[in-house]
Protein backbone atom coordinates (compact mmCIF):
# COMPACT_ATOMS: atom_id res chain seq x y z
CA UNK A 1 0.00 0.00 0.00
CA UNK A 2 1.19 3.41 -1.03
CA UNK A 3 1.24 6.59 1.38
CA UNK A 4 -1.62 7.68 -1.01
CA UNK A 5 -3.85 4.65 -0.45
CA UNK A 6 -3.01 5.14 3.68
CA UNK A 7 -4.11 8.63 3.49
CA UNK A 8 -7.19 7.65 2.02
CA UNK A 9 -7.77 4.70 4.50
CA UNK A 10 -7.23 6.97 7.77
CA UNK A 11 -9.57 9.40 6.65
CA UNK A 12 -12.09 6.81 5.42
CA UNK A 13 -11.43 5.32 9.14
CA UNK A 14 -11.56 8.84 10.65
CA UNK A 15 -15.57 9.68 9.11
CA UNK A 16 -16.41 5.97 10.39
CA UNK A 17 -15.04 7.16 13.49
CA UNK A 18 -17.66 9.91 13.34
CA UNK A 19 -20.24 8.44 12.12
CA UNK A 20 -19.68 5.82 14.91
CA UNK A 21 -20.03 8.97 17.84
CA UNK A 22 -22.56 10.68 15.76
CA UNK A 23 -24.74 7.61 16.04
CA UNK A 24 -23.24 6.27 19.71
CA UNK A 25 -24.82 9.66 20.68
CA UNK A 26 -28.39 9.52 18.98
CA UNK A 27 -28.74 6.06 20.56
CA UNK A 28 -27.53 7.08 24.27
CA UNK A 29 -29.77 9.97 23.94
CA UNK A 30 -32.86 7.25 24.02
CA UNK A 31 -31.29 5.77 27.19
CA UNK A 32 -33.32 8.30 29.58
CA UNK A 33 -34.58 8.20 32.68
CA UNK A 34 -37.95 10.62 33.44
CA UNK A 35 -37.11 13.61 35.94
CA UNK A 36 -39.08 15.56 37.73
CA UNK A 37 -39.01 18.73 35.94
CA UNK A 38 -39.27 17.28 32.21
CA UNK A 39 -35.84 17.27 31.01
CA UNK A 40 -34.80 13.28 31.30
CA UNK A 41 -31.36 11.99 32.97
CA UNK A 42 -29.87 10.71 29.63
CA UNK A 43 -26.55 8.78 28.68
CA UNK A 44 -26.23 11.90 26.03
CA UNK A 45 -23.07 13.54 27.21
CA UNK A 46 -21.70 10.46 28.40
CA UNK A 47 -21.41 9.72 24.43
CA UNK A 48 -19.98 13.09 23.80
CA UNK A 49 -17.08 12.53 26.31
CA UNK A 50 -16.31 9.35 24.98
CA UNK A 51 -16.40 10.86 21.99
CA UNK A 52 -13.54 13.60 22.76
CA UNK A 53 -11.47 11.35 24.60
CA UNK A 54 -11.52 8.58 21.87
CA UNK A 55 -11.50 10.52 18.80
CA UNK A 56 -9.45 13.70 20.19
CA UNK A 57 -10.81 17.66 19.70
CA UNK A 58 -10.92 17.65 16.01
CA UNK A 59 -12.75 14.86 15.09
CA UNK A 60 -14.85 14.63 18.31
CA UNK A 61 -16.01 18.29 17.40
CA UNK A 62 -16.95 17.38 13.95
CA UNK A 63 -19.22 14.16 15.41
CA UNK A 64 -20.89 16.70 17.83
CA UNK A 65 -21.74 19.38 14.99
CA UNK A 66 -23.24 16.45 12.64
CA UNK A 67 -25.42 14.97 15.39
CA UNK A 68 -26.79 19.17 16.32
CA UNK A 69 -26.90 19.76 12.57
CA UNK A 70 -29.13 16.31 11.75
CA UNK A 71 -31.03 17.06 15.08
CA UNK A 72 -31.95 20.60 13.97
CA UNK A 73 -32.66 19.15 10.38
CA UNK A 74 -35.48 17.05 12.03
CA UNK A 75 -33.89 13.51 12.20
CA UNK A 76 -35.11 11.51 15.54
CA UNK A 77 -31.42 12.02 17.67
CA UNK A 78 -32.15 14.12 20.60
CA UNK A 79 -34.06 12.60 23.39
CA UNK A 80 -37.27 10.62 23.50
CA UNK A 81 -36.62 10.51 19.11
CA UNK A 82 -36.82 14.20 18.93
CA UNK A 83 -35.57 16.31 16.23
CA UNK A 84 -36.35 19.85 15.11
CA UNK A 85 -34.67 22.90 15.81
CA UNK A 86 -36.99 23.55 17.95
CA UNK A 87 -35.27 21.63 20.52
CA UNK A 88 -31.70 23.78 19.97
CA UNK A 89 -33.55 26.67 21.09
CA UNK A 90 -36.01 26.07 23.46
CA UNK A 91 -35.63 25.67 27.23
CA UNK A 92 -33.22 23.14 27.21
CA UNK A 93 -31.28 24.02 24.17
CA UNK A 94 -27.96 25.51 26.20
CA UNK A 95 -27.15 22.24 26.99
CA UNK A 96 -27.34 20.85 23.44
CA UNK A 97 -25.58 24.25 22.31
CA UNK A 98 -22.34 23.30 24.57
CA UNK A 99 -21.48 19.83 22.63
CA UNK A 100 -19.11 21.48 20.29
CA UNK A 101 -17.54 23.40 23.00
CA UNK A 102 -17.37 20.27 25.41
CA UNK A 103 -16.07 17.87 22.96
CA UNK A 104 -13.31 20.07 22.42
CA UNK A 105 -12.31 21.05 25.83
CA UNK A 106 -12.55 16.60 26.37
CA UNK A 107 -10.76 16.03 23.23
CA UNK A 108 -8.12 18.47 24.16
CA UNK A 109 -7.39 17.24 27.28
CA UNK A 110 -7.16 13.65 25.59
CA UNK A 111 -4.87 14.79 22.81
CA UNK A 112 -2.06 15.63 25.46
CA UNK A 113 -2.06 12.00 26.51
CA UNK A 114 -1.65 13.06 29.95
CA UNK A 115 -4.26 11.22 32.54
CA UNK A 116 -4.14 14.36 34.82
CA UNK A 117 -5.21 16.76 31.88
CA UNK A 118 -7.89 14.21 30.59
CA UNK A 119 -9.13 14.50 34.25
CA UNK A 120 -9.04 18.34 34.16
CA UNK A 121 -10.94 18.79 30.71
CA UNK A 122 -13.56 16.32 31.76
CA UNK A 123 -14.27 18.29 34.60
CA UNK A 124 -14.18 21.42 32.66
CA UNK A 125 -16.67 19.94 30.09
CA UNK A 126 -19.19 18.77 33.08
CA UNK A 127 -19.22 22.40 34.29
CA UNK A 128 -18.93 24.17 30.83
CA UNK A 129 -22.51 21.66 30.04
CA UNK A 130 -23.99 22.78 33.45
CA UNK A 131 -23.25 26.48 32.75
CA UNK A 132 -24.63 26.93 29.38
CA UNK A 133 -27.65 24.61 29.58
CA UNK A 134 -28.12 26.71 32.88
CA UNK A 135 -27.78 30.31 31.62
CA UNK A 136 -29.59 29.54 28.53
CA UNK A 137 -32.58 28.05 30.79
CA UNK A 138 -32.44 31.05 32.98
CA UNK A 139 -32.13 33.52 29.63
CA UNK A 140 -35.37 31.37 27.59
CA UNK A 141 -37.50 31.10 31.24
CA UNK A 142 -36.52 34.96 32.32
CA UNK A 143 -35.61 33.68 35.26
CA UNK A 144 -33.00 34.12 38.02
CA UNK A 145 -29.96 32.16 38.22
CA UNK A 146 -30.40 30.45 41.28
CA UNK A 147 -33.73 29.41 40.06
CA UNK A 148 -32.23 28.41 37.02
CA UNK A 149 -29.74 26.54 38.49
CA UNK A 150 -32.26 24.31 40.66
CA UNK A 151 -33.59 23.43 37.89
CA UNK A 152 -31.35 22.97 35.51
CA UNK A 153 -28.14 21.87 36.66
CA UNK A 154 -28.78 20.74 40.27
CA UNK A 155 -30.58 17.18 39.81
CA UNK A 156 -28.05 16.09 37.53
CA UNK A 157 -24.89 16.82 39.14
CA UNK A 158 -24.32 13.46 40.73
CA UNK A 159 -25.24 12.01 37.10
CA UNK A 160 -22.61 14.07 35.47
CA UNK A 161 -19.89 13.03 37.74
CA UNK A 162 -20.62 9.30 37.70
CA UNK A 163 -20.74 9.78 33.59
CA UNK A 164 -17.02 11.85 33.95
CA UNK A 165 -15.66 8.48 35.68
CA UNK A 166 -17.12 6.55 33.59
CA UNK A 167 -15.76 8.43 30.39
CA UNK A 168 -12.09 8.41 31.88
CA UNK A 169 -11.92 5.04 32.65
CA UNK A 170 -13.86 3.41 29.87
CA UNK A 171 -12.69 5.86 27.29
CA UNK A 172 -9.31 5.67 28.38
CA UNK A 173 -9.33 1.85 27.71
CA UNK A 174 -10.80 1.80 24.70
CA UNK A 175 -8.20 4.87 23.34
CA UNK A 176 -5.49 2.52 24.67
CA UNK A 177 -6.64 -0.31 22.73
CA UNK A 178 -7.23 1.00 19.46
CA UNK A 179 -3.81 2.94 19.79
CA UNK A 180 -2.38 -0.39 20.59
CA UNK A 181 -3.85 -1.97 17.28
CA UNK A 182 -3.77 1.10 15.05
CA UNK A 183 -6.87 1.79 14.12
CA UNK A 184 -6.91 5.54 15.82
């Protein structure tokens, strides 16, 4: 195989790649359990971590901007098989809006290879979620922060940290791995 025919491989490998995360996320978004105050605990951003510490900043960014951009276009990805973009910017749009900014703080921290950084940016992206799903609730509702926070942010904070440990340690493995056999 020539270097042309390997260029052409990786990047055929790197779209599966997104396509794989694009999808990965559609289907954890139907993994939901009901909450009180309509929005549903879903496996969502668990996807989009796994996403930027598997497939790096770059590509994880790309997967998170196809999923928003066939969500808004009306396919069935967001949560209970919703679509429309409708869903962007309504109520609980800010968190939806963050993906591209989360997936790139996650895949950053991933691309350095360092565990402690990974750790850092994971954290970042669980606050940087929490934030704008929180000021864009507060901003849509005309309500205060504090109120917006409650509920918003509050009843899935425990969630969001479970999800964090669960992205480091799963999508740590699974980075190793396919590192290991060269396929990323």
């Amino acid at each position: 195989m020539n270097q042309q025919e390997k260029k052409v491989n990786l990047k055929i490998r790197e779209l599966c790649f997104i396509a794989l995360f694009t999808a990965v996320m559609a289907v954890m978004a139907q993994i939901s359990v009901p909450m009180p105050l309509g929005v549903p605990l879903t496996l969502q951003t668990l996807a989009l971590m796994l996403a930027g510490v598997i497939l790096g900043a770059k590509k994880a960014v790309i997967a998170s901007l196809v999923y928003l951009a066939l969500g808004a276009a009306g396919a069935p990805v967001f949560t209970q098989f919703g679509g429309g973009l409708h869903r962007i910017i309504g109520p609980w749009g800010g968190f939806l809006m963050s993906y591209p900014v989360v997936s790139f703080i996650v895949g950053l921290g991933s691309d350095t290879g360092k565990k402690l950084r990974l750790a850092v940016s994971l954290a970042a992206g669980v606050i940087i979620n929490l934030m704008m799903g929180t000021l864009w609730f507060a901003f849509i509702n005309k309500s205060g922060l504090p109120e917006a926070f409650a509920a918003a942010a509050a009843p899935f904070i425990i969630a969001e940290i479970i999800k964090m440990i669960l992205a480091f340690g799963a999508g740590s493995s699974v980075l190793n791995i396919l590192k290991k056999n060269a396929l990323i």
